[in-house]
PDB file of N, CA and C in Angstrom:
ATOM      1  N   UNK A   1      13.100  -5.155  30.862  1.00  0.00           N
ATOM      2  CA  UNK A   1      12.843  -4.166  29.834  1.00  0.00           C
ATOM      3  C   UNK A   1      13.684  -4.447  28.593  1.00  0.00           C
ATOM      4  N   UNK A   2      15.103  -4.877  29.281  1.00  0.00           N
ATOM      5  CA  UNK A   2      15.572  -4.819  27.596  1.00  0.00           C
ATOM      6  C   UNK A   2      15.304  -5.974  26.869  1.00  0.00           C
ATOM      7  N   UNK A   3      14.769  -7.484  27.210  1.00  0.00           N
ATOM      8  CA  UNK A   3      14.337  -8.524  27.280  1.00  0.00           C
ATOM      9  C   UNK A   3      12.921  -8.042  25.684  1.00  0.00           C
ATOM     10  N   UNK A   4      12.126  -7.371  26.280  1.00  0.00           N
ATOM     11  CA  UNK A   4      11.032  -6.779  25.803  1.00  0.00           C
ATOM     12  C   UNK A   4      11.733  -5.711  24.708  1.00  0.00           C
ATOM     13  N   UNK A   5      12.574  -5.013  24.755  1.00  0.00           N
ATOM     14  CA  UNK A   5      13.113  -4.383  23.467  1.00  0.00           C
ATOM     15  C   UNK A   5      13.434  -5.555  22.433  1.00  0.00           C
ATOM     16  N   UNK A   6      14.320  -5.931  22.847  1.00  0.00           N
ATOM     17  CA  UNK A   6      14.867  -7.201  22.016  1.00  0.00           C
ATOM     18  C   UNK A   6      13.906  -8.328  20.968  1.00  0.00           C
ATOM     19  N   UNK A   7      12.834  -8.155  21.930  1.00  0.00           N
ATOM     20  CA  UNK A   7      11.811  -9.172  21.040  1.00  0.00           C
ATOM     21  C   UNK A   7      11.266  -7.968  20.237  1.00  0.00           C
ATOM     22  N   UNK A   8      11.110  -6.622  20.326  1.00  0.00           N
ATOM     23  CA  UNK A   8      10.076  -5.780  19.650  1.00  0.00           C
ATOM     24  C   UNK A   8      11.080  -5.440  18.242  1.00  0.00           C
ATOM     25  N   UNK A   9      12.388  -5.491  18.132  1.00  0.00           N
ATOM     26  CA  UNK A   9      13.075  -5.492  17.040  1.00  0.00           C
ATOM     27  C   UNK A   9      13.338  -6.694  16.632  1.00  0.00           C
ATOM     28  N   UNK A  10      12.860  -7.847  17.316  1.00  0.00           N
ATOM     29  CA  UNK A  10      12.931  -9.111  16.048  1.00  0.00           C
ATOM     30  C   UNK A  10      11.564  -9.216  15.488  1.00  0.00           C
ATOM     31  N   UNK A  11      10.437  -8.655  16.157  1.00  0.00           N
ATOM     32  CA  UNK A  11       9.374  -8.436  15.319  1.00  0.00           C
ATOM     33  C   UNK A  11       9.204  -7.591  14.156  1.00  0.00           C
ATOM     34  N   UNK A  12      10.426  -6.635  14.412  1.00  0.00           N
ATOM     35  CA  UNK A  12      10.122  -5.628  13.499  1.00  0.00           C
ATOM     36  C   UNK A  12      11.265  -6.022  11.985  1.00  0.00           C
ATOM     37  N   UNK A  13      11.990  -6.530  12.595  1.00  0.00           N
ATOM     38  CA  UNK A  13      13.210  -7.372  11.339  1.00  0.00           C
ATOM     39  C   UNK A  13      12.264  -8.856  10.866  1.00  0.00           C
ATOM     40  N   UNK A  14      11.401  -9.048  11.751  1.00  0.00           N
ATOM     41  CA  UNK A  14      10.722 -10.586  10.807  1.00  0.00           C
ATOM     42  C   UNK A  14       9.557  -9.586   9.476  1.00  0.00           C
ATOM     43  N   UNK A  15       8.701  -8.396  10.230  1.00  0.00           N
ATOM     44  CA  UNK A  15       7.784  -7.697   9.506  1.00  0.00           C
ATOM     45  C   UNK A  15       8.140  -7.091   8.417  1.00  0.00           C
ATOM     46  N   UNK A  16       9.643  -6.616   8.351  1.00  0.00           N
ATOM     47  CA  UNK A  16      10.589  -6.029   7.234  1.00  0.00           C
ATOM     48  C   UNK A  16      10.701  -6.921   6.263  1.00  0.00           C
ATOM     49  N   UNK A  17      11.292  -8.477   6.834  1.00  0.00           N
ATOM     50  CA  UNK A  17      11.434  -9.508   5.867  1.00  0.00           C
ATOM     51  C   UNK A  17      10.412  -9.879   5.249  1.00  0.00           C
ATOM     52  N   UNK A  18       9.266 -10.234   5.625  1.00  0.00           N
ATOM     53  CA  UNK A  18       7.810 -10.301   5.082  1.00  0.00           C
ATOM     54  C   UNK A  18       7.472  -9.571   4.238  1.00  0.00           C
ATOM     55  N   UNK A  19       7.852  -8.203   4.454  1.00  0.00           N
ATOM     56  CA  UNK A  19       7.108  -6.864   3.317  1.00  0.00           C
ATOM     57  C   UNK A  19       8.221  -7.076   2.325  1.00  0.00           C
ATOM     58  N   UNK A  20       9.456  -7.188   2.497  1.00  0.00           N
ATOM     59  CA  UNK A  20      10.401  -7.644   1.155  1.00  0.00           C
ATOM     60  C   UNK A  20      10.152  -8.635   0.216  1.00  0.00           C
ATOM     61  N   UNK A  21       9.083 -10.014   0.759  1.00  0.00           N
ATOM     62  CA  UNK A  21       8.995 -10.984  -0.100  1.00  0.00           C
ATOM     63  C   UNK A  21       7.711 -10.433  -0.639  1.00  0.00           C
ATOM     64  N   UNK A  22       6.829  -9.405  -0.574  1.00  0.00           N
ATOM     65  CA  UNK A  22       5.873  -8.468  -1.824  1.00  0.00           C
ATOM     66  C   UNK A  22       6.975  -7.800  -2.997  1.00  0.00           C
ATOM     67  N   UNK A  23       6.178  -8.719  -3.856  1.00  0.00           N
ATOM     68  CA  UNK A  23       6.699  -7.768  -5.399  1.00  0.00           C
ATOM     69  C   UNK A  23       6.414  -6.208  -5.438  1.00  0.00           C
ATOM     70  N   UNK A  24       7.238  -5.491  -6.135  1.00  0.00           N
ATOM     71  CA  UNK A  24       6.547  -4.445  -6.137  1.00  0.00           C
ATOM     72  C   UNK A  24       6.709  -3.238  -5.535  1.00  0.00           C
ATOM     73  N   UNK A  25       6.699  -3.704  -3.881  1.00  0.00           N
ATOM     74  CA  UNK A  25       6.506  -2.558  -2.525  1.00  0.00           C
ATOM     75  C   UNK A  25       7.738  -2.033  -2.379  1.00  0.00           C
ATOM     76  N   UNK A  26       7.642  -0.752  -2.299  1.00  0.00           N
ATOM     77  CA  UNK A  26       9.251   0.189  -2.045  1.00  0.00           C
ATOM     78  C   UNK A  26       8.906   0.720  -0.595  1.00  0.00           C
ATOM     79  N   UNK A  27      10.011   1.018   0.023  1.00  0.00           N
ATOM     80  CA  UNK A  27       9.813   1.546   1.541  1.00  0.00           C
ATOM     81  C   UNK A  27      10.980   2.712   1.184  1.00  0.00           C
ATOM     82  N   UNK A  28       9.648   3.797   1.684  1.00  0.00           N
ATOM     83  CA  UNK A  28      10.351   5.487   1.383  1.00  0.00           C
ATOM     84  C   UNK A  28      10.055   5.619   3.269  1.00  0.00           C
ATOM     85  N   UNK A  29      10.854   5.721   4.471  1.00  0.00           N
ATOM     86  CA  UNK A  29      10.848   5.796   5.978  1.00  0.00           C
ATOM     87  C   UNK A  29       9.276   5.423   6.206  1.00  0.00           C
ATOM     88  N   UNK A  30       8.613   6.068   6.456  1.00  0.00           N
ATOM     89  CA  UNK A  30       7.488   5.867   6.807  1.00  0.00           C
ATOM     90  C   UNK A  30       6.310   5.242   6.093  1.00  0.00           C
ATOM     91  N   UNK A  31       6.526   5.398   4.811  1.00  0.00           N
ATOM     92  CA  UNK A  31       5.824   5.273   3.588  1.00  0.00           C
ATOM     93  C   UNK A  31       6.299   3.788   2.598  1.00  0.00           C
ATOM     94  N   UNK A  32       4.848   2.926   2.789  1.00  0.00           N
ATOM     95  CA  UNK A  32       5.270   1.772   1.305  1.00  0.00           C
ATOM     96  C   UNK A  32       4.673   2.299   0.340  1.00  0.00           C
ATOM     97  N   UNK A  33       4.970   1.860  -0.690  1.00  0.00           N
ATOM     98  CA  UNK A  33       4.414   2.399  -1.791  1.00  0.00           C
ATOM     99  C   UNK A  33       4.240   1.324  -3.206  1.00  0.00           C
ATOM    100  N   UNK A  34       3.198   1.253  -4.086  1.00  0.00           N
ATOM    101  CA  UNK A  34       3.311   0.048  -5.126  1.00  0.00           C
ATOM    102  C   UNK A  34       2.335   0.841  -5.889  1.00  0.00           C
ATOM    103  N   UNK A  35       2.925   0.543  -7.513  1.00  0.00           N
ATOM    104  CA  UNK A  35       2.049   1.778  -8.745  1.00  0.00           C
ATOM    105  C   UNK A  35       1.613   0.156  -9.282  1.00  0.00           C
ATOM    106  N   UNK A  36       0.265   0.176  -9.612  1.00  0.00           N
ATOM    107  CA  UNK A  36      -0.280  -0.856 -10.359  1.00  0.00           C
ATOM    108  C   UNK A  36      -0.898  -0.509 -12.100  1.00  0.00           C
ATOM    109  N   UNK A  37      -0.954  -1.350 -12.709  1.00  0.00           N
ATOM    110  CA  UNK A  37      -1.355  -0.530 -13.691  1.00  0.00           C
ATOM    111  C   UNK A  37      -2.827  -1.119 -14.477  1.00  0.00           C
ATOM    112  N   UNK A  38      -3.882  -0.939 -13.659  1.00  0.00           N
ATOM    113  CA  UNK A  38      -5.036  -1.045 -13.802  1.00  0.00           C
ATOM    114  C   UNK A  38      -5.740  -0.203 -14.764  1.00  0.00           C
ATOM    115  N   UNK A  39      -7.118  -0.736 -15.456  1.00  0.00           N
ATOM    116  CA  UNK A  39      -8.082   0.210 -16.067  1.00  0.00           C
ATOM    117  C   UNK A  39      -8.935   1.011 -15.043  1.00  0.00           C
ATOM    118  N   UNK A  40     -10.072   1.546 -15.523  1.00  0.00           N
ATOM    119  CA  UNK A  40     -11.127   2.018 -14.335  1.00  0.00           C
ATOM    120  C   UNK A  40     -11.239   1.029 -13.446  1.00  0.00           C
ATOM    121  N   UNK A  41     -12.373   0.058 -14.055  1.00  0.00           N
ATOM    122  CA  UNK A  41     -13.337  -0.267 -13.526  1.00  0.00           C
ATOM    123  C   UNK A  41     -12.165  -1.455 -12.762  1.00  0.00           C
ATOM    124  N   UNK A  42     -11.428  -1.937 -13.079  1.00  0.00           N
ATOM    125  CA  UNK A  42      -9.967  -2.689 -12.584  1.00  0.00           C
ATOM    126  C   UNK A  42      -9.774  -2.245 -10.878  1.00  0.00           C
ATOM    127  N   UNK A  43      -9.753  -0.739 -11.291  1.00  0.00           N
ATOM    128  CA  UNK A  43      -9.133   0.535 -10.096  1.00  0.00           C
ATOM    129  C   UNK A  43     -10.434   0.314  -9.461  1.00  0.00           C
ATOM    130  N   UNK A  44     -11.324   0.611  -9.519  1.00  0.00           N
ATOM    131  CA  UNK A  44     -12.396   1.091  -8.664  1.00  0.00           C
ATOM    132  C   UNK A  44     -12.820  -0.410  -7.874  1.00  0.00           C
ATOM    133  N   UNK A  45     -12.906  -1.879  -8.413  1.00  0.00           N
ATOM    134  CA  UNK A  45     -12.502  -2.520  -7.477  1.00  0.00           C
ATOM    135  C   UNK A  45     -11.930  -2.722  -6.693  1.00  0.00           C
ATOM    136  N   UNK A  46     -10.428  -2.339  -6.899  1.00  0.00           N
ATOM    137  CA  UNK A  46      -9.736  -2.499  -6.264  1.00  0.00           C
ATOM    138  C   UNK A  46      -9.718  -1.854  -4.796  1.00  0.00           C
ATOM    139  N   UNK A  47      -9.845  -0.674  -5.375  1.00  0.00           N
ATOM    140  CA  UNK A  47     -10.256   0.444  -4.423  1.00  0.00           C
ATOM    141  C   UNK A  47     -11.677  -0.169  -2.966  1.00  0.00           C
ATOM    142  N   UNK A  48     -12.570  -0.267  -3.781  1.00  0.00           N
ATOM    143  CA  UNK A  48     -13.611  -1.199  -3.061  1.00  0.00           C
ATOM    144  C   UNK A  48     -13.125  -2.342  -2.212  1.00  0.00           C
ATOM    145  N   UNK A  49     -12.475  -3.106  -2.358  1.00  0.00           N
ATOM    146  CA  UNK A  49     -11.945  -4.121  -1.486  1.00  0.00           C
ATOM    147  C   UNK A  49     -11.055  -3.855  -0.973  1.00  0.00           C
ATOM    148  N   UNK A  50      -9.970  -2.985  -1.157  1.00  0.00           N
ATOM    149  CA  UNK A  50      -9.050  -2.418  -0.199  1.00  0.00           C
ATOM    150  C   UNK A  50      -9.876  -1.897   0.668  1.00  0.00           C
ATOM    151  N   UNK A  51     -10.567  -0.837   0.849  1.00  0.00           N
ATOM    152  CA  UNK A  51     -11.586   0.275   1.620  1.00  0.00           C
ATOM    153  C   UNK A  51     -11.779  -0.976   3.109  1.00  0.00           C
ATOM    154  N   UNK A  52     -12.605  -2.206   2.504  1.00  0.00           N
ATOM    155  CA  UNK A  52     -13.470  -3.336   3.260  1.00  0.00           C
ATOM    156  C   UNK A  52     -11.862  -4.198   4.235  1.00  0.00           C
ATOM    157  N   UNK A  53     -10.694  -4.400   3.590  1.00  0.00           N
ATOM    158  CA  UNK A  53      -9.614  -4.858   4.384  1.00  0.00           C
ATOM    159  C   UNK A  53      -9.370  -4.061   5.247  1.00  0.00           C
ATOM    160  N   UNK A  54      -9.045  -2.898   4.474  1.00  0.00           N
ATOM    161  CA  UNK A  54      -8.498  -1.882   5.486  1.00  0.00           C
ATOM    162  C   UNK A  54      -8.944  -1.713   6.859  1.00  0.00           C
ATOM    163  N   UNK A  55     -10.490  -1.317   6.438  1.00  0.00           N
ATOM    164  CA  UNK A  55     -11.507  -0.951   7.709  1.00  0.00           C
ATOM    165  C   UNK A  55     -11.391  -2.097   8.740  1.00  0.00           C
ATOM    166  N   UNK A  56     -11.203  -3.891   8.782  1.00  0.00           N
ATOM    167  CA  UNK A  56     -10.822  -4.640   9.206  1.00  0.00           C
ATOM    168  C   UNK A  56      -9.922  -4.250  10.069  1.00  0.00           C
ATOM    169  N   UNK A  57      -8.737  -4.208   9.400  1.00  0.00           N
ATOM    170  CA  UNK A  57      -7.418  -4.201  10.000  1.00  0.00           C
ATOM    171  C   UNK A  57      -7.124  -2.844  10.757  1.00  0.00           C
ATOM    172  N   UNK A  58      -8.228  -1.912  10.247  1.00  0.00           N
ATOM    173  CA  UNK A  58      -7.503  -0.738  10.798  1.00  0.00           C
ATOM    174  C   UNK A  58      -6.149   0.009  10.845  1.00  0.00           C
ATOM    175  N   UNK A  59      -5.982  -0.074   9.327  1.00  0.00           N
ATOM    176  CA  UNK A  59      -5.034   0.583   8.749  1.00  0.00           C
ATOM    177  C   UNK A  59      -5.819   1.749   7.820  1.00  0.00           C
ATOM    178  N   UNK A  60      -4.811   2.546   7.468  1.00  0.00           N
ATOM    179  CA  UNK A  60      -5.681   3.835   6.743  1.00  0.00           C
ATOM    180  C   UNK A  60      -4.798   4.041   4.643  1.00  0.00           C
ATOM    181  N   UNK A  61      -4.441   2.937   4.196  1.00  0.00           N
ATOM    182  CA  UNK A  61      -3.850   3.354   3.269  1.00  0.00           C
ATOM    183  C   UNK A  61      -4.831   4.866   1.976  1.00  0.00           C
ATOM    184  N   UNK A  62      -3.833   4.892   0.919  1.00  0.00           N
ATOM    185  CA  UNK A  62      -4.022   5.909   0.334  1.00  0.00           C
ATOM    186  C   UNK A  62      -4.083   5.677  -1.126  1.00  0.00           C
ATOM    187  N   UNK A  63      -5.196   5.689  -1.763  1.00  0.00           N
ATOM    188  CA  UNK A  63      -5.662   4.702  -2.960  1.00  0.00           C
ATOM    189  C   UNK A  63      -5.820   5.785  -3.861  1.00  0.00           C
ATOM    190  N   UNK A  64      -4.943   6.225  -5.048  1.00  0.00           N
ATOM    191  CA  UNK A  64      -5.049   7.182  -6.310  1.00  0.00           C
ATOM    192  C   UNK A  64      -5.177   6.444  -7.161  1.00  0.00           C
ATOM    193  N   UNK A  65      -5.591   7.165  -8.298  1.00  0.00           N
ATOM    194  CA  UNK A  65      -5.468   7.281  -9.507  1.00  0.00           C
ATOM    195  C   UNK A  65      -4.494   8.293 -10.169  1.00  0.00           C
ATOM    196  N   UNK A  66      -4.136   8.160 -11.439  1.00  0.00           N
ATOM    197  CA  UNK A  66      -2.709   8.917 -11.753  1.00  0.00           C
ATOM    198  C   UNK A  66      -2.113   8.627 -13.336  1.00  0.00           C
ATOM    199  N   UNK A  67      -2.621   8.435 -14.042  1.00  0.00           N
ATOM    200  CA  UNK A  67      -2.424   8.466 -15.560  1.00  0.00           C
ATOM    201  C   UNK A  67      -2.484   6.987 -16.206  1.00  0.00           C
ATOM    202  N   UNK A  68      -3.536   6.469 -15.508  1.00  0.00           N
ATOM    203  CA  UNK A  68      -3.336   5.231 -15.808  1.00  0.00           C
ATOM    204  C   UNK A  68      -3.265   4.420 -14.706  1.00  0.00           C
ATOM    205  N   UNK A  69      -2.646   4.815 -13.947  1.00  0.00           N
ATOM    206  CA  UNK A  69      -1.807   3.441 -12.872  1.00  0.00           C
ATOM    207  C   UNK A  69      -2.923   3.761 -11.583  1.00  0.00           C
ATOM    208  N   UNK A  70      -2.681   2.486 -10.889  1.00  0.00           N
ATOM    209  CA  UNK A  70      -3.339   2.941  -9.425  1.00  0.00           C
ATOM    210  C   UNK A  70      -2.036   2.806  -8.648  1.00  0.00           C
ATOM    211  N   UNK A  71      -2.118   3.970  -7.939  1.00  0.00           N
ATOM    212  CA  UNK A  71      -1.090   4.199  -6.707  1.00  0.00           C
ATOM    213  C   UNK A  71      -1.289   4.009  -5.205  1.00  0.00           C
ATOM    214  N   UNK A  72      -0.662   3.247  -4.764  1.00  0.00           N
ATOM    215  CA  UNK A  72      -1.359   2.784  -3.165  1.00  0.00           C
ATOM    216  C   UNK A  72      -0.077   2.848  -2.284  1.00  0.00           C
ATOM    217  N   UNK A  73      -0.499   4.022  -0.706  1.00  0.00           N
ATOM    218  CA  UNK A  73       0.787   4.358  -0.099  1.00  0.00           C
ATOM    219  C   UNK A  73       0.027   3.669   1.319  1.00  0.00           C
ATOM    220  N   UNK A  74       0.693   2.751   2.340  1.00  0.00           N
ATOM    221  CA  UNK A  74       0.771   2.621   3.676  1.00  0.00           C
ATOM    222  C   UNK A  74       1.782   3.167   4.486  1.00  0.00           C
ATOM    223  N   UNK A  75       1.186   3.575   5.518  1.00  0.00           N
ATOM    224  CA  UNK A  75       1.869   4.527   6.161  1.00  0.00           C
ATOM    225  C   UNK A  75       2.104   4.219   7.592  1.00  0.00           C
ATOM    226  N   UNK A  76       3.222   3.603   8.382  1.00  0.00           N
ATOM    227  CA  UNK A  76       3.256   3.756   9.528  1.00  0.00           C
ATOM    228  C   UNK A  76       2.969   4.849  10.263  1.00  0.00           C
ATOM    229  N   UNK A  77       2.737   4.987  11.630  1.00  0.00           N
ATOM    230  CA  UNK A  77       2.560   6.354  12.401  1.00  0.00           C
ATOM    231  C   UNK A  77       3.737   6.621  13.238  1.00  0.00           C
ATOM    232  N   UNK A  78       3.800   8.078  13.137  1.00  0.00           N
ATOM    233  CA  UNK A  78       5.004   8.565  13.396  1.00  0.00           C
ATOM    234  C   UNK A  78       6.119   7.887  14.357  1.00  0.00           C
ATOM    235  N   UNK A  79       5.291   7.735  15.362  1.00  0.00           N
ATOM    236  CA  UNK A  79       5.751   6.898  16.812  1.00  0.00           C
ATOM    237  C   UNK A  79       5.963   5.345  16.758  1.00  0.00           C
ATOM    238  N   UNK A  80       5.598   4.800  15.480  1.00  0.00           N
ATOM    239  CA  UNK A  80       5.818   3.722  15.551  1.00  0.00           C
ATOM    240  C   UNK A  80       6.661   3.093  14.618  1.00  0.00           C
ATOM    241  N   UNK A  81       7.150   1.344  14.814  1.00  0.00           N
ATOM    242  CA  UNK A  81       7.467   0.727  13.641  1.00  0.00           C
ATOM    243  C   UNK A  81       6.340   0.393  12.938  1.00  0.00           C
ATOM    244  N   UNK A  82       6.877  -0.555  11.948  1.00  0.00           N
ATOM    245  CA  UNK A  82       6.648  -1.391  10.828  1.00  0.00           C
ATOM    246  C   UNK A  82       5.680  -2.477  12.140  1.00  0.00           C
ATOM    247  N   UNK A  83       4.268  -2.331  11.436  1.00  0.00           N
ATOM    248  CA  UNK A  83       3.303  -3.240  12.199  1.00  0.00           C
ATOM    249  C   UNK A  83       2.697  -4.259  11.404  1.00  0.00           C
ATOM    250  N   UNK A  84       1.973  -5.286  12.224  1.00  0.00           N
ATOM    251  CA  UNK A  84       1.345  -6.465  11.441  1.00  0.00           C
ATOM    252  C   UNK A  84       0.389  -5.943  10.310  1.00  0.00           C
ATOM    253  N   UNK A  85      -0.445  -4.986  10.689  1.00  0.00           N
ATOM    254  CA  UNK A  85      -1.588  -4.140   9.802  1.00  0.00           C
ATOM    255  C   UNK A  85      -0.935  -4.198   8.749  1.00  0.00           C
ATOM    256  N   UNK A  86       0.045  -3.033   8.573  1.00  0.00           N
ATOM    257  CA  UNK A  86       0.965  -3.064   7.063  1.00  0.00           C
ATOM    258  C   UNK A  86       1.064  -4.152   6.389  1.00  0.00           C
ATOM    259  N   UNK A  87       1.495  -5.007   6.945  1.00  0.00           N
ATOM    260  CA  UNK A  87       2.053  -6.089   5.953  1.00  0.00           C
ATOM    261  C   UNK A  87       1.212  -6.749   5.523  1.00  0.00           C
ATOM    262  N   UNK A  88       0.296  -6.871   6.668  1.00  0.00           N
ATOM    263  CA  UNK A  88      -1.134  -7.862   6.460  1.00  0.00           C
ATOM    264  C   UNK A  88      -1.851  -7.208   4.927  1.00  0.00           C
ATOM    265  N   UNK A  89      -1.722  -5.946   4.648  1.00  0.00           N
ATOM    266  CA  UNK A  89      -2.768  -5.111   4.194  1.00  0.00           C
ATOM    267  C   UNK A  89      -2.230  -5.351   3.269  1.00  0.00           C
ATOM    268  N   UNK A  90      -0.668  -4.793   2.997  1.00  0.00           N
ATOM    269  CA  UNK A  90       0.438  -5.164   1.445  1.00  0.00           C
ATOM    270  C   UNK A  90      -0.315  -6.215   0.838  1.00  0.00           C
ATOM    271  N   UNK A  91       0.061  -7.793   1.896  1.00  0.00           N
ATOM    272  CA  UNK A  91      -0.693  -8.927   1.219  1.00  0.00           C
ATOM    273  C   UNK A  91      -1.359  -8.758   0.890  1.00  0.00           C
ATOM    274  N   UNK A  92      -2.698  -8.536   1.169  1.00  0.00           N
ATOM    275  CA  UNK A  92      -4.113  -8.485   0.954  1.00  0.00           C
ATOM    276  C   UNK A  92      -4.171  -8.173  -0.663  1.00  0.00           C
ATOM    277  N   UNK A  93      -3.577  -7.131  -0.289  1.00  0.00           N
ATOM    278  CA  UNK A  93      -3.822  -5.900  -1.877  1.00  0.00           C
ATOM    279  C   UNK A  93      -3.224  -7.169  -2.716  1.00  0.00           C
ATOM    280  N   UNK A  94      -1.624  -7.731  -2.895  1.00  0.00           N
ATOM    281  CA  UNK A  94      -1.382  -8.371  -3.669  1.00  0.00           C
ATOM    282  C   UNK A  94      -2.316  -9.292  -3.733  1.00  0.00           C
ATOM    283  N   UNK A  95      -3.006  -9.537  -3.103  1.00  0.00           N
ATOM    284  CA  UNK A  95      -3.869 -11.049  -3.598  1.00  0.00           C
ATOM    285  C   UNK A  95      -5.040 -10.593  -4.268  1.00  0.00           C
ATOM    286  N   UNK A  96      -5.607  -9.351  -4.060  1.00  0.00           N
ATOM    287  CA  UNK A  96      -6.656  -8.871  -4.421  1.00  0.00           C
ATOM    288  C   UNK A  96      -6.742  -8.432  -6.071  1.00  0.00           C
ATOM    289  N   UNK A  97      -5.164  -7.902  -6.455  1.00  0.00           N
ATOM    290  CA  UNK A  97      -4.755  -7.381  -7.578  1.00  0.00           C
ATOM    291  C   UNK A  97      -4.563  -8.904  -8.450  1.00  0.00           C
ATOM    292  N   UNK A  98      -3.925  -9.975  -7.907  1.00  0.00           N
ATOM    293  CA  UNK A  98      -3.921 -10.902  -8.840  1.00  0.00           C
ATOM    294  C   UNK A  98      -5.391 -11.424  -9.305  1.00  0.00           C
ATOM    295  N   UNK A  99      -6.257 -11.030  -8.365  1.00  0.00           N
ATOM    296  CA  UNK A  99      -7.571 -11.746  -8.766  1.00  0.00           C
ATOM    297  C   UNK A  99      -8.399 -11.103  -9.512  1.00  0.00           C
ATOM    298  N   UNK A 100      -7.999  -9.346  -9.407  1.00  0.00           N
ATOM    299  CA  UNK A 100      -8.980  -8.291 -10.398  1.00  0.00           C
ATOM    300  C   UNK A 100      -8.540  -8.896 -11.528  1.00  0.00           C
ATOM    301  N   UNK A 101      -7.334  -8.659 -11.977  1.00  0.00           N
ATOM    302  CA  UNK A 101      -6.224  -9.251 -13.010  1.00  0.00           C
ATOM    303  C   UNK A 101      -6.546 -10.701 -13.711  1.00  0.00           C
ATOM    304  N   UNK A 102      -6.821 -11.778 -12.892  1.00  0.00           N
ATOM    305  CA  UNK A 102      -6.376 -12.423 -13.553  1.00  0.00           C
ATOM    306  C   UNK A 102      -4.317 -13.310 -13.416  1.00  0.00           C
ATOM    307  N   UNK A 103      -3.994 -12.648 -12.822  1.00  0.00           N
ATOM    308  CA  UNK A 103      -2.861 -12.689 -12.763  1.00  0.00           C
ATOM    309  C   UNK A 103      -2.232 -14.183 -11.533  1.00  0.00           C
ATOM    310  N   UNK A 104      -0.955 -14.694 -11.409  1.00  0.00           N
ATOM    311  CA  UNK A 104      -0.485 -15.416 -10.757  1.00  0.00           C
ATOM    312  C   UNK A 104       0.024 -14.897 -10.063  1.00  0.00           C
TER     313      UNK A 104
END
């Protein structure tokens, strides 16, 4: 058993390190969080291809709008750590945002 703890917190310290090398992403306990600063039609892609990852991965993030910016929160569940979904999804979005963009 403790064999099996031991590996489930180096998974969870490699998944931490991973979500640190995303620009951007803040970790509030349960909650990542990244404000982008998109137009509409920018946002509403974005939104659209997040929706199609998500549903994949089976993660549930949280896609606003907000004076301009698009706001996007992932959320671990209560009972759990920091999982592959999350991070996988973080990525995603960053790759998705450089490509609405234009961006590197």
């Amino acid at each position: 058993m403790r064999a099996k703890r031991r590996g489930l917190d180096e998974d969870t310290d490699y998944l931490s390190d991973a979500l640190s090398l995303l620009k951007g992403w803040s970790r509030e306990g349960r909650y990542f969080r990244r404000t982008l600063r998109l137009d509409e039609s920018q946002h509403a892609a974005l939104a659209e291809r997040i929706k199609v990852v998500a549903d994949a991965l089976q993660v549930h993030p949280d896609v606003r709008r907000l004076d301009g910016h698009t706001q996007i929160r992932l959320c671990t569940p209560a009972d759990s750590a920091l999982s592959p979904g999350e991070v996988t999804m973080a990525a995603r979005i960053e790759a998705m945002y450089r490509a609405i963009t234009g961006t590197a």
